[in-house]
N, C-alpha and C. Protein backbone atom coordinates (compact mmCIF):
# COMPACT_ATOMS: atom_id res chain seq x y z
N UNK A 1 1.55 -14.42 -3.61
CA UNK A 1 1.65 -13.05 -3.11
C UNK A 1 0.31 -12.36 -3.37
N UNK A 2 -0.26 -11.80 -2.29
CA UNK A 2 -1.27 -10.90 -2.50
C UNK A 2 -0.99 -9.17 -2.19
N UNK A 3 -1.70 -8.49 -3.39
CA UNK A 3 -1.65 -7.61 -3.67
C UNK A 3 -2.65 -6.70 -3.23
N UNK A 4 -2.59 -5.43 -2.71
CA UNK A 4 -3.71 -4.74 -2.78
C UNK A 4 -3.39 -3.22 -2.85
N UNK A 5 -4.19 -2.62 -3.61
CA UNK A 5 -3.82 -1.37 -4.00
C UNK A 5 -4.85 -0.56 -2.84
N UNK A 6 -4.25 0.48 -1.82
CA UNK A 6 -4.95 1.28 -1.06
C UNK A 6 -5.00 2.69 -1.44
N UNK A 7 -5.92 3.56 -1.71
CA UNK A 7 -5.75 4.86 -2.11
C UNK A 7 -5.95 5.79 -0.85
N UNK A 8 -5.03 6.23 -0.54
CA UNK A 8 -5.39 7.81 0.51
C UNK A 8 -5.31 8.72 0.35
N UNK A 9 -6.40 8.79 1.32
CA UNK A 9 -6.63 10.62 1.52
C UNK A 9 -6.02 10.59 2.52
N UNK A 10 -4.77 12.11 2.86
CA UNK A 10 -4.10 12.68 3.97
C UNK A 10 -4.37 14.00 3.89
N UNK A 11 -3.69 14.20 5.25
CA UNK A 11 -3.76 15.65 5.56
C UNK A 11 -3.02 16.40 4.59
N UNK A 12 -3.73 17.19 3.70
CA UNK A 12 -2.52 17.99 2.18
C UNK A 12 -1.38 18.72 2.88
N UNK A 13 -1.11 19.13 3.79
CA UNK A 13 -0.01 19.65 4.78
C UNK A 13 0.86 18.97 4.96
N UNK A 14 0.42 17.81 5.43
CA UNK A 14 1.83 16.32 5.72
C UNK A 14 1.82 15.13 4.26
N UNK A 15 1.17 15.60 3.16
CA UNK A 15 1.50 14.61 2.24
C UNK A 15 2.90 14.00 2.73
N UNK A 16 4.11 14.85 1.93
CA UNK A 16 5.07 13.86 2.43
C UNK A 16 5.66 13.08 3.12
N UNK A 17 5.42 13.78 4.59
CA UNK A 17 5.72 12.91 5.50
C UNK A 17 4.74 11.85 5.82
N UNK A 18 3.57 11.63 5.46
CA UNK A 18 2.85 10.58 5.50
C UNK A 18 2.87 9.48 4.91
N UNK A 19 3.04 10.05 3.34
CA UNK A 19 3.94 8.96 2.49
C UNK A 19 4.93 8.50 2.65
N UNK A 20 5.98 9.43 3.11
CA UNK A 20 7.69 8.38 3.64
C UNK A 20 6.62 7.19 5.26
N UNK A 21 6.13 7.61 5.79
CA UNK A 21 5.90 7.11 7.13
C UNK A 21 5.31 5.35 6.52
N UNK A 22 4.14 6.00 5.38
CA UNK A 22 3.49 4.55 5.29
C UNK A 22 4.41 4.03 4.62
N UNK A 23 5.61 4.23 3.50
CA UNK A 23 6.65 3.45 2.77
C UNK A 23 7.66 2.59 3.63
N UNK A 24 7.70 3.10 4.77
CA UNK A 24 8.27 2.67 5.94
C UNK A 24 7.60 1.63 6.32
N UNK A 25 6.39 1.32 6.49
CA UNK A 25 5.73 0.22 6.62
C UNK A 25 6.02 -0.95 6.09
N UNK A 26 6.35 -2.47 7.35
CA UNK A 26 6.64 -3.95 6.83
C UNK A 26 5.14 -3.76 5.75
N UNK A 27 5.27 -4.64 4.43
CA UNK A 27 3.97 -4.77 3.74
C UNK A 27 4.16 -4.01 2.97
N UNK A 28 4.36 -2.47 3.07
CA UNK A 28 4.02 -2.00 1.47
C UNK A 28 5.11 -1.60 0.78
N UNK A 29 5.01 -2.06 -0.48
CA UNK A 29 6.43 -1.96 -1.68
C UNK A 29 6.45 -0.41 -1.93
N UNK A 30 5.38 0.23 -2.53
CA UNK A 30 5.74 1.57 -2.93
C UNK A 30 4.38 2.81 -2.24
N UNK A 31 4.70 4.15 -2.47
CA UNK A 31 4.05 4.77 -2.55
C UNK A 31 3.98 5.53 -3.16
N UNK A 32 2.71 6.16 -4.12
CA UNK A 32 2.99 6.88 -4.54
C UNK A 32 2.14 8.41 -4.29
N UNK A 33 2.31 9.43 -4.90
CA UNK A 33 1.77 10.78 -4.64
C UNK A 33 0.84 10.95 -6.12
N UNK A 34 0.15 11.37 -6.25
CA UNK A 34 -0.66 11.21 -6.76
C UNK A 34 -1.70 12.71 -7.47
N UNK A 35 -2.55 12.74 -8.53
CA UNK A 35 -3.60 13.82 -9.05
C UNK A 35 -4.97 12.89 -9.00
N UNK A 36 -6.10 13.97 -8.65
CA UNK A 36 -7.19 13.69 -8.69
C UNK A 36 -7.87 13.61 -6.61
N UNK A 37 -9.00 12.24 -6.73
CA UNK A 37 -9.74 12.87 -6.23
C UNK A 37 -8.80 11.94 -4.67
N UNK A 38 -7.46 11.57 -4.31
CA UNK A 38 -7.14 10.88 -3.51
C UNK A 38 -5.77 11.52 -3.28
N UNK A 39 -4.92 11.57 -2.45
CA UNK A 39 -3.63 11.94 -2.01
C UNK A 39 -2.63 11.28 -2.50
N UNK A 40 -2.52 9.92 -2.51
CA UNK A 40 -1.46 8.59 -2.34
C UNK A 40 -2.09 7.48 -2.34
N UNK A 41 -1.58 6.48 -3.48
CA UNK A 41 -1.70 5.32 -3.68
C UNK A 41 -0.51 4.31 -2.88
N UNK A 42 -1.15 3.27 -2.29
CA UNK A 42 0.06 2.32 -2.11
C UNK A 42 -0.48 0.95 -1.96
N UNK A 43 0.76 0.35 -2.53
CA UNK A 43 0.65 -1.22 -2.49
C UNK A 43 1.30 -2.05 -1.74
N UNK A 44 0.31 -2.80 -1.37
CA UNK A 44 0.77 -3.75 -0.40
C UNK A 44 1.07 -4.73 -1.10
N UNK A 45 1.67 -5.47 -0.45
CA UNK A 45 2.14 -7.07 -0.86
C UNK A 45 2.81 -8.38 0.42
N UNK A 46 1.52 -8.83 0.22
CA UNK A 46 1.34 -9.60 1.45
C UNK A 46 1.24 -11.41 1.01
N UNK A 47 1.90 -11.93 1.98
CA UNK A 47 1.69 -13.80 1.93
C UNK A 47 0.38 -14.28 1.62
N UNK A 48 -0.20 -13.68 2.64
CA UNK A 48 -1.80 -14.49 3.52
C UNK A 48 -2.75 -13.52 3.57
N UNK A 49 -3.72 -13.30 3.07
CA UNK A 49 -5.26 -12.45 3.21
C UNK A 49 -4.93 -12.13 4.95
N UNK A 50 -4.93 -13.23 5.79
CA UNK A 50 -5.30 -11.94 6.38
C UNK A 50 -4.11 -11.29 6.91
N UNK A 51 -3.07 -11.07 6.73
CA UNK A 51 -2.18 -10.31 6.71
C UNK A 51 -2.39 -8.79 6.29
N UNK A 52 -3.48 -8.73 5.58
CA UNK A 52 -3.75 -7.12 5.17
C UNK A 52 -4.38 -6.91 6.14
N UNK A 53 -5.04 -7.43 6.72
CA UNK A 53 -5.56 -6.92 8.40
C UNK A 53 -4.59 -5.94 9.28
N UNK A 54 -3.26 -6.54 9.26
CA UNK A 54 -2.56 -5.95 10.28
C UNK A 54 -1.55 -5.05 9.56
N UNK A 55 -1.84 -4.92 8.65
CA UNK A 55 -1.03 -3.59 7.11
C UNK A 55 -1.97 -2.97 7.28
N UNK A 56 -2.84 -3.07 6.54
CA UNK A 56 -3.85 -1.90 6.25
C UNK A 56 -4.57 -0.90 7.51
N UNK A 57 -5.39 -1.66 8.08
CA UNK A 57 -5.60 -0.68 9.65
C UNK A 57 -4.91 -0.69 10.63
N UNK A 58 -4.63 -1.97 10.55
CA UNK A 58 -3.52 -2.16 11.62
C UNK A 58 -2.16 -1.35 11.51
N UNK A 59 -1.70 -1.05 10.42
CA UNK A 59 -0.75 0.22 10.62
C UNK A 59 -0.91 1.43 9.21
N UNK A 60 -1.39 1.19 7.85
CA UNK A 60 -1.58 2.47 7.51
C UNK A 60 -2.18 3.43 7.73
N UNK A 61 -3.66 2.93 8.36
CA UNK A 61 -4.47 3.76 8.76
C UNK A 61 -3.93 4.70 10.24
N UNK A 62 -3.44 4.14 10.85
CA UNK A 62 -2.61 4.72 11.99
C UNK A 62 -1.80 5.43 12.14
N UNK A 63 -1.49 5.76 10.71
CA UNK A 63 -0.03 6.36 10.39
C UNK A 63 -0.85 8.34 10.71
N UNK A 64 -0.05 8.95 11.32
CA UNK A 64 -0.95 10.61 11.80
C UNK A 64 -1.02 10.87 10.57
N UNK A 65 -1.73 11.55 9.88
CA UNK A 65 -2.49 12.17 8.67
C UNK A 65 -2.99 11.67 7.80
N UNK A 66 -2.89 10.52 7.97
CA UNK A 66 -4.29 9.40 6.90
C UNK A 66 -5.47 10.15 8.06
N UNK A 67 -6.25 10.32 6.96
CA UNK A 67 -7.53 10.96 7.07
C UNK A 67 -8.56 9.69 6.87
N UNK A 68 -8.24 9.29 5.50
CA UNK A 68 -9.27 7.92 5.15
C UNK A 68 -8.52 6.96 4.18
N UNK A 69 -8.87 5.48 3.54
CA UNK A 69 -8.50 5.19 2.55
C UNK A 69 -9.79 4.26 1.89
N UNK A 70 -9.12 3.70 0.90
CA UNK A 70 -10.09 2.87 0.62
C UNK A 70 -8.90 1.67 -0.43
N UNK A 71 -9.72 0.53 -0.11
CA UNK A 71 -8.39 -0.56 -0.82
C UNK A 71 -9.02 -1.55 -1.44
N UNK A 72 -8.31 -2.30 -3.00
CA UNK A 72 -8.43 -2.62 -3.67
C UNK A 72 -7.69 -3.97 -3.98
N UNK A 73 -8.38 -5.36 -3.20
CA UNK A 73 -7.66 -6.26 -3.77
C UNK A 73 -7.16 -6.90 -4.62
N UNK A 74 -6.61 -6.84 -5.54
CA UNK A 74 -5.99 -7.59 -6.95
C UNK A 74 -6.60 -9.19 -6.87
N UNK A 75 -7.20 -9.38 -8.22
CA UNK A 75 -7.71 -10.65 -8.39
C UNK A 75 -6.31 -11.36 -9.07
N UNK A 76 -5.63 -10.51 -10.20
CA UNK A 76 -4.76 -11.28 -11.24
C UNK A 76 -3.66 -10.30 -11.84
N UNK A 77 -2.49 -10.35 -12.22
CA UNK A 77 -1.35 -9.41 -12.31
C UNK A 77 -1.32 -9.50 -13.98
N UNK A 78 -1.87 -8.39 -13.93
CA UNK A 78 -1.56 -8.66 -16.39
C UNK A 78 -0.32 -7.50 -16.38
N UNK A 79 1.18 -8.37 -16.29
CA UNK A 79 2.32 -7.33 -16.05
C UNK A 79 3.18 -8.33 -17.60
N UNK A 80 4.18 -7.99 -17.56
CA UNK A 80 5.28 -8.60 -18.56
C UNK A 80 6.32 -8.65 -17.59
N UNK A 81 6.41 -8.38 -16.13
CA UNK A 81 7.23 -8.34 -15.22
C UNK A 81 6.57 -9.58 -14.55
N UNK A 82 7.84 -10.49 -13.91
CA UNK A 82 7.07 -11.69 -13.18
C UNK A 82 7.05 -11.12 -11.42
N UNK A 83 6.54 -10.66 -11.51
CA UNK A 83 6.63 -10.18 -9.69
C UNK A 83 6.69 -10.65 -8.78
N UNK A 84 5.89 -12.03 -8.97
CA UNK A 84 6.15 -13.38 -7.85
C UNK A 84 8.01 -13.99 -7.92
N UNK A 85 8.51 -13.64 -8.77
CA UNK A 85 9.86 -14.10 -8.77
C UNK A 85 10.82 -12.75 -8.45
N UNK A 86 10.21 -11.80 -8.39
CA UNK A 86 11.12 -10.53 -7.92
C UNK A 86 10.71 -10.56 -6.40
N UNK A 87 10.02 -10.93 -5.71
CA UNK A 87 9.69 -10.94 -4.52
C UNK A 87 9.46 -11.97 -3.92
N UNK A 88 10.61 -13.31 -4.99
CA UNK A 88 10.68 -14.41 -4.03
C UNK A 88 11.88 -14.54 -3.08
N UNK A 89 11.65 -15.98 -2.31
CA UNK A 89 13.07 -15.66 -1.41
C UNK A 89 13.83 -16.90 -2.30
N UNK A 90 13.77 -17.32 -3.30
CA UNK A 90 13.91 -18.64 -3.58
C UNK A 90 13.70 -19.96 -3.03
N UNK A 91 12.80 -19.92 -2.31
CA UNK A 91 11.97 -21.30 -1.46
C UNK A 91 11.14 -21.83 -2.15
């Protein structure tokens, strides 16, 4: 499973509805709302590299009030949660 953390900037008017819109999105597990210098964080979680191709611009960026983002691929998961087994199908 690949991971990538995207941070956005939206329109401060439609925060919410931008965030329900991208949570709605096949690909990303959560979103969140956020302090500082970005709107909303969200994570993707994808099979195949290039699968964030068609998540990330291919539909978050598309979503009306993403303004910009910028994204952050995960090299390695330092959790105490096994996440590859919460988001397996058992195959």
């Amino acid at each position: 499973m690949i991971t990538a953390i995207v941070m956005i900037k939206a329109d401060v008017g439609r925060i919410p509805e931008v965030a329900e819109a991208i949570a709605a999105l096949e690909g990303v597990s959560e979103v969140y709302s956020v302090t500082g210098g970005i709107d909303l964080i969200a994570l993707v979680r994808v099979r195949e590299h290039q699968d964030l191709a068609e998540v990330i611009p291919g539909r978050v960026n598309k979503v009306p009030g993403v303004v910009s983002s910028d994204t952050h691929i995960a090299f390695h998961t330092y959790s105490q949660h096994d996440l590859e087994a919460a988001f397996s199908l058992g195959l």
